[in-house]
C-alpha atoms as a PDB file:
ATOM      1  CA  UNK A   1     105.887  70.755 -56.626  1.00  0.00           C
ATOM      2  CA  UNK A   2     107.197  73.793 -58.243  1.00  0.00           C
ATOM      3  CA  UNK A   3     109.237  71.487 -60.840  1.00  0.00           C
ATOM      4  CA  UNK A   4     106.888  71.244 -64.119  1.00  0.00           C
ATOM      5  CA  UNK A   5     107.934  68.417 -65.083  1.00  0.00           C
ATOM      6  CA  UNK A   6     107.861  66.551 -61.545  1.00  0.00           C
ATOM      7  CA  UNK A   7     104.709  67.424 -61.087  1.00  0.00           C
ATOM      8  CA  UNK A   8     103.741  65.933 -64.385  1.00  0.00           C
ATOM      9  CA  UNK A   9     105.379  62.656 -64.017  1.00  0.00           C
ATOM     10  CA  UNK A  10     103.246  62.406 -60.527  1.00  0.00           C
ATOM     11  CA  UNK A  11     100.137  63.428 -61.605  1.00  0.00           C
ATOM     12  CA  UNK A  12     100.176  60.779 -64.636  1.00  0.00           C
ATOM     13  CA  UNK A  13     101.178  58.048 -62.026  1.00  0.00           C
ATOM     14  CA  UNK A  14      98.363  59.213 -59.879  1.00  0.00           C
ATOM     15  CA  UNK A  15      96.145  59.003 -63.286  1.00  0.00           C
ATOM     16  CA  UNK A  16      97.486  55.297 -63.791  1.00  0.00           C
ATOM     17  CA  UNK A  17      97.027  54.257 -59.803  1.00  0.00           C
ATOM     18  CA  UNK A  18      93.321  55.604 -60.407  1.00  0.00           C
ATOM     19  CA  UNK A  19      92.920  53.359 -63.956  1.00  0.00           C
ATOM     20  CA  UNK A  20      94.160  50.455 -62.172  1.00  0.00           C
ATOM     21  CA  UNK A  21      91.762  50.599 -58.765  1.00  0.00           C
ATOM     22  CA  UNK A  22      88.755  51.445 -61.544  1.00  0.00           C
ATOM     23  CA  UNK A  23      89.491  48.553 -63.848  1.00  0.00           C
ATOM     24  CA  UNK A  24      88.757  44.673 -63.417  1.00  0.00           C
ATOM     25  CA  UNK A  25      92.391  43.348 -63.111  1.00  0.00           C
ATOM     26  CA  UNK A  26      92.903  39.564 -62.354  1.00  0.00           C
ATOM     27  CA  UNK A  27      94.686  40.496 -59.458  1.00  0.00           C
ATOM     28  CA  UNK A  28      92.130  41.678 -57.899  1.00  0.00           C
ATOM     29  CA  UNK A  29      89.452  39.472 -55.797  1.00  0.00           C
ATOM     30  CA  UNK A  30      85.813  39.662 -55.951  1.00  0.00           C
ATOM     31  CA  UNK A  31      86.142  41.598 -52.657  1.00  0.00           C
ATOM     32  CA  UNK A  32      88.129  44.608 -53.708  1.00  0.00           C
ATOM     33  CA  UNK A  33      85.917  46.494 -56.039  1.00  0.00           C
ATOM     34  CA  UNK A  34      85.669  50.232 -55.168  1.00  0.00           C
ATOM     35  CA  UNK A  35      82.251  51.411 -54.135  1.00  0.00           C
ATOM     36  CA  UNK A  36      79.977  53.933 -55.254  1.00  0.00           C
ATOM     37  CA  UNK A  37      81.455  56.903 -53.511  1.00  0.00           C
ATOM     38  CA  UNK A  38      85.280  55.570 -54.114  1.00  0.00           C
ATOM     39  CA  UNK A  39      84.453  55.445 -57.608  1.00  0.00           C
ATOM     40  CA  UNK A  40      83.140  58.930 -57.786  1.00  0.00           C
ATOM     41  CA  UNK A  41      86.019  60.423 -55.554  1.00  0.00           C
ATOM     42  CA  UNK A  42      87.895  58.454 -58.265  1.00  0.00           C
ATOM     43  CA  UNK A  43      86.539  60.060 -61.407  1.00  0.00           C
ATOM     44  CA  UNK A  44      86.394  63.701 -59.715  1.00  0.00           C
ATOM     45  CA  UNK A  45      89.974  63.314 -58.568  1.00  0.00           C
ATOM     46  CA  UNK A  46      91.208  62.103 -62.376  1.00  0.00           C
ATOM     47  CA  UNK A  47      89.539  65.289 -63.846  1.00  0.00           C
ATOM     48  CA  UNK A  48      90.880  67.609 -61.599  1.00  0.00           C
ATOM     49  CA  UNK A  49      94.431  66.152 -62.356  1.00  0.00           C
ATOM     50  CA  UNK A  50      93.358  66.254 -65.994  1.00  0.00           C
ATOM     51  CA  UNK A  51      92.634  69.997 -65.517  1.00  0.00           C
ATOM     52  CA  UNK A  52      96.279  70.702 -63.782  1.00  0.00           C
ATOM     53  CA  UNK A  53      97.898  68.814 -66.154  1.00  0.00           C
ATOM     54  CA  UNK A  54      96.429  70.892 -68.843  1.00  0.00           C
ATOM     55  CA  UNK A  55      97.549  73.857 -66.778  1.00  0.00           C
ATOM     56  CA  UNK A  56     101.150  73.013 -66.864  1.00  0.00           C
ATOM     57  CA  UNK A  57     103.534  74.101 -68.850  1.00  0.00           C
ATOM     58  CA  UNK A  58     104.489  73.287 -71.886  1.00  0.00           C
ATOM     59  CA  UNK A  59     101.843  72.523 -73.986  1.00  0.00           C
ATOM     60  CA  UNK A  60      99.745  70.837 -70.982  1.00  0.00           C
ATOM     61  CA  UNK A  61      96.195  70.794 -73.560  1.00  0.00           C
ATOM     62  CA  UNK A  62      98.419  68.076 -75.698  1.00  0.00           C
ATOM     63  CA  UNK A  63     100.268  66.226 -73.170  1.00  0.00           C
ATOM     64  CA  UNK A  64      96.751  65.591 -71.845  1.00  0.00           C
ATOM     65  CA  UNK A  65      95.353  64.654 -74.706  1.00  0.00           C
ATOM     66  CA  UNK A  66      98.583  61.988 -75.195  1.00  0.00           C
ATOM     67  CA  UNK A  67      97.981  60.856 -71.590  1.00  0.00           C
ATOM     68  CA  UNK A  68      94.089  60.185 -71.850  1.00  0.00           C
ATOM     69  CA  UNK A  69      94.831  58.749 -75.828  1.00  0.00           C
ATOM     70  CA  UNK A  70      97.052  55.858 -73.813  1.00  0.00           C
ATOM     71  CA  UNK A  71      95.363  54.890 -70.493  1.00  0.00           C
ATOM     72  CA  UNK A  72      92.035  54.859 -73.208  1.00  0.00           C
ATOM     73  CA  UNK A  73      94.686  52.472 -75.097  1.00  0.00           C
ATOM     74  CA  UNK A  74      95.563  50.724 -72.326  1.00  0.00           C
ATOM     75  CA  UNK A  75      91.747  50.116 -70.791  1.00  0.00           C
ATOM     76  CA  UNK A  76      90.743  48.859 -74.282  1.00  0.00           C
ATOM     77  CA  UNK A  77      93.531  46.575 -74.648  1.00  0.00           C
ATOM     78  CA  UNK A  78      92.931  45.516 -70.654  1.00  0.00           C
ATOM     79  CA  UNK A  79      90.887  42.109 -71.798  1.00  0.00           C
ATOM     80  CA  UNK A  80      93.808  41.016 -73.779  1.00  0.00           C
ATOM     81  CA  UNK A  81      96.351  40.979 -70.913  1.00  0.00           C
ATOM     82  CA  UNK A  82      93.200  39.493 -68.880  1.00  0.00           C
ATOM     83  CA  UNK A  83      93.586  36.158 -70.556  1.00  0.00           C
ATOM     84  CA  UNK A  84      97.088  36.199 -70.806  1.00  0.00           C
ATOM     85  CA  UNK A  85      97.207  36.546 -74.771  1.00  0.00           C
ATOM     86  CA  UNK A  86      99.839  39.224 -75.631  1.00  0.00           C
ATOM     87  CA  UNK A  87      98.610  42.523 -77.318  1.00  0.00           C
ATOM     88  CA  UNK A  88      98.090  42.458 -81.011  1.00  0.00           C
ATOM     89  CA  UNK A  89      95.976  44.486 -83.463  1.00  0.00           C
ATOM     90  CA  UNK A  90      92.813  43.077 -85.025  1.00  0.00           C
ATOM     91  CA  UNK A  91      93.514  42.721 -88.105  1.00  0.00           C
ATOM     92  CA  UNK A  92      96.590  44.323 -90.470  1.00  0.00           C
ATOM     93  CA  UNK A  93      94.685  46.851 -91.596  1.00  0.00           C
ATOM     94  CA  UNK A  94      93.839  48.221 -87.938  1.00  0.00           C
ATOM     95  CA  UNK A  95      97.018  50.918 -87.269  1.00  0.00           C
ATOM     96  CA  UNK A  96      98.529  51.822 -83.512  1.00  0.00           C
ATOM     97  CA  UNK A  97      97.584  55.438 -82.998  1.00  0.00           C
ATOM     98  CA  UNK A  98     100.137  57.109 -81.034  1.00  0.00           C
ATOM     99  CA  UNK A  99     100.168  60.659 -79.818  1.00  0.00           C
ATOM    100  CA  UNK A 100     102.726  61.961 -82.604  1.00  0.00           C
ATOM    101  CA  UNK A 101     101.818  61.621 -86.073  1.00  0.00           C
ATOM    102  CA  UNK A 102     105.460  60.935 -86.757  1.00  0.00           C
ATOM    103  CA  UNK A 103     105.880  58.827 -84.200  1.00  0.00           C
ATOM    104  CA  UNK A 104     102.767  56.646 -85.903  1.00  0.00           C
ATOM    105  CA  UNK A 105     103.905  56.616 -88.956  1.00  0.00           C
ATOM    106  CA  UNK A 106     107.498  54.568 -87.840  1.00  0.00           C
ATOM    107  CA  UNK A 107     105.186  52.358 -85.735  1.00  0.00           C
ATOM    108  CA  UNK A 108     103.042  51.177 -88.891  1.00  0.00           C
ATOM    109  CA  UNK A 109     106.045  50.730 -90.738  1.00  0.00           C
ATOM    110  CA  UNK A 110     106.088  47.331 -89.934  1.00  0.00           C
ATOM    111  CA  UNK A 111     104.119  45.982 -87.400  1.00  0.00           C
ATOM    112  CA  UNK A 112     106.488  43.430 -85.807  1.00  0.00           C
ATOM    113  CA  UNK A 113     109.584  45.066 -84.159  1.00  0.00           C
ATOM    114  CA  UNK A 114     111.689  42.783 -84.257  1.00  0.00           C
ATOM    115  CA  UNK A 115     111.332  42.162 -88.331  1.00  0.00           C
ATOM    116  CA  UNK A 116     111.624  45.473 -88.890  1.00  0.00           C
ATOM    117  CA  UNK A 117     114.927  45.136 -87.351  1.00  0.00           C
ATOM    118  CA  UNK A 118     115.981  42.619 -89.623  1.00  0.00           C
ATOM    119  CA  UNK A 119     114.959  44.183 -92.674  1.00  0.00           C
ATOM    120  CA  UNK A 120     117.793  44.157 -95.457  1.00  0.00           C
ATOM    121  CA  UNK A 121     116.427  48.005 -96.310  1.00  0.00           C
ATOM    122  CA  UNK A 122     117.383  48.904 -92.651  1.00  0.00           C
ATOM    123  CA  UNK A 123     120.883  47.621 -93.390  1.00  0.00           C
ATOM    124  CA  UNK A 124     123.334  49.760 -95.741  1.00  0.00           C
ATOM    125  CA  UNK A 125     126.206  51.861 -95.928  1.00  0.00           C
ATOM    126  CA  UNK A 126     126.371  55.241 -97.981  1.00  0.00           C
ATOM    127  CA  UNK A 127     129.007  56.193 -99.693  1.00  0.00           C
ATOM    128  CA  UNK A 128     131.718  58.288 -98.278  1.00  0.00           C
ATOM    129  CA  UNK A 129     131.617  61.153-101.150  1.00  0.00           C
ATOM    130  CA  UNK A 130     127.864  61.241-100.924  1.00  0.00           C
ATOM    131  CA  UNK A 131     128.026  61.641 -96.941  1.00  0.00           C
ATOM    132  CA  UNK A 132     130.100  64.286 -97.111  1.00  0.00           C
ATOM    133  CA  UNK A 133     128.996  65.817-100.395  1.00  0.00           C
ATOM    134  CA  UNK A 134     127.874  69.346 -98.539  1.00  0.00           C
ATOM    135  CA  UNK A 135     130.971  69.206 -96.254  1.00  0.00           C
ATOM    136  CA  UNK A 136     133.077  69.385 -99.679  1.00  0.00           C
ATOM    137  CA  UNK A 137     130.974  72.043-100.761  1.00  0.00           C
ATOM    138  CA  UNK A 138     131.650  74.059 -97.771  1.00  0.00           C
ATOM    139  CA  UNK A 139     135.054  73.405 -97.520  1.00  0.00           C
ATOM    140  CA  UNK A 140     135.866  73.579-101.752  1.00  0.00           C
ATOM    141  CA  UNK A 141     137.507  69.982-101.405  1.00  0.00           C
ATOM    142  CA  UNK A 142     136.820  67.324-103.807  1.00  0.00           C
ATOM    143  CA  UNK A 143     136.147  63.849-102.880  1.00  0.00           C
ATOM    144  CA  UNK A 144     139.556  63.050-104.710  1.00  0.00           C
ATOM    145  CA  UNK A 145     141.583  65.184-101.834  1.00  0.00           C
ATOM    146  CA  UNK A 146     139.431  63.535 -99.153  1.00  0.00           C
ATOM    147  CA  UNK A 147     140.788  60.384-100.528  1.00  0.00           C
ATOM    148  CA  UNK A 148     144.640  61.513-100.787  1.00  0.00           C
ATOM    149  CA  UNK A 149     143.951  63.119 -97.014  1.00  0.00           C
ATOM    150  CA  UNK A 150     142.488  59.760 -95.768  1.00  0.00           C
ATOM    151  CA  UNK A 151     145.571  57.496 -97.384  1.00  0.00           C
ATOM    152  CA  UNK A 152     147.670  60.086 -95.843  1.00  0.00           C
ATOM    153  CA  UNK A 153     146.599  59.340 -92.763  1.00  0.00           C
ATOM    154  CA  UNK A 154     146.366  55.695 -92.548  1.00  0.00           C
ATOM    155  CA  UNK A 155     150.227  56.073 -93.167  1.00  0.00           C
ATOM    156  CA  UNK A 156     151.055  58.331 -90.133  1.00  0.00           C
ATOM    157  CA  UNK A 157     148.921  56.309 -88.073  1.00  0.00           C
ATOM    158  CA  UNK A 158     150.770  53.005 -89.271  1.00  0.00           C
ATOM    159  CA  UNK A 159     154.040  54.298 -89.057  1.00  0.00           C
ATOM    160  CA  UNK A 160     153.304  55.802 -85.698  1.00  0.00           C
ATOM    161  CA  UNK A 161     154.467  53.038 -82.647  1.00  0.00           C
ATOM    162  CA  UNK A 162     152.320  53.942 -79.352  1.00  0.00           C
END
């Protein structure tokens, strides 16, 4: 497993398959519950992969931190799924924490996905001079030549036959 990121992507699963057997999941019978010694080869196992996963390049001290900040995520949010309600915060004022403060800031832009979708702000259309404001700059072409170049255009195409 010399591939870095390979190894990753197995060790996390291996992280997740561990969660799981650990976890009450309603699945799961009375019956198959780990015992005392499978649940300690369980937690020693998940630190050492939390140590190699620290070891690994790049920036393995983060991408653990990411990976324990979501399976903590997902075994807090575990009773939710139990009784089939779907996941939701508390209350509006409770935010989703992800592992990138950018990426948490989007996510608590609007809660609901699909709304935020819809949003008339999300919806618009800039201006062609404004877009390509710097590009003039660089070039020392005003937007009125753009527009002369553009019309010119539209007529070659049109009088083009393919």
């Amino acid at each position: 497993m010399s591939d870095p990121s390979f190894r990753r992507y197995f060790l996390v699963q291996l992280l997740v398959i561990l969660q799981y057997l650990t976890l009450p999941v309603k699945f799961k019978t009375d019956s198959q519950v780990l015992s005392e010694d499978q649940a300690d080869f369980s937690k020693k196992t998940s630190e050492k992969i939390d140590e190699l996963l620290s070891e690994s390049p790049p920036q393995g001290c983060e991408f653990v931190k990411c990976v324990k900040h979501i399976l903590r995520y997902k075994k807090k949010k575990k009773p939710w799924r139990q009784i089939g309600d779907s996941i939701k915060d508390a209350s509006e004022k409770n935010k989703i924490l992800l592992c990138h403060t950018e990426l948490t800031r989007l996510r608590n832009i609007c809660p609901d996905n699909i709304e935020a979708c819809r949003m008339k702000s999300r919806n618009f259309m800039p201006q062609l001079d404004a877009f390509f404001r710097e590009a003039f700059k660089e070039m020392e072409v005003g937007p009125t030549s753009l527009s002369v170049l553009m019309d010119s255009s539209k007529k070659d195409f049109k009088s083009k036959k393919y």
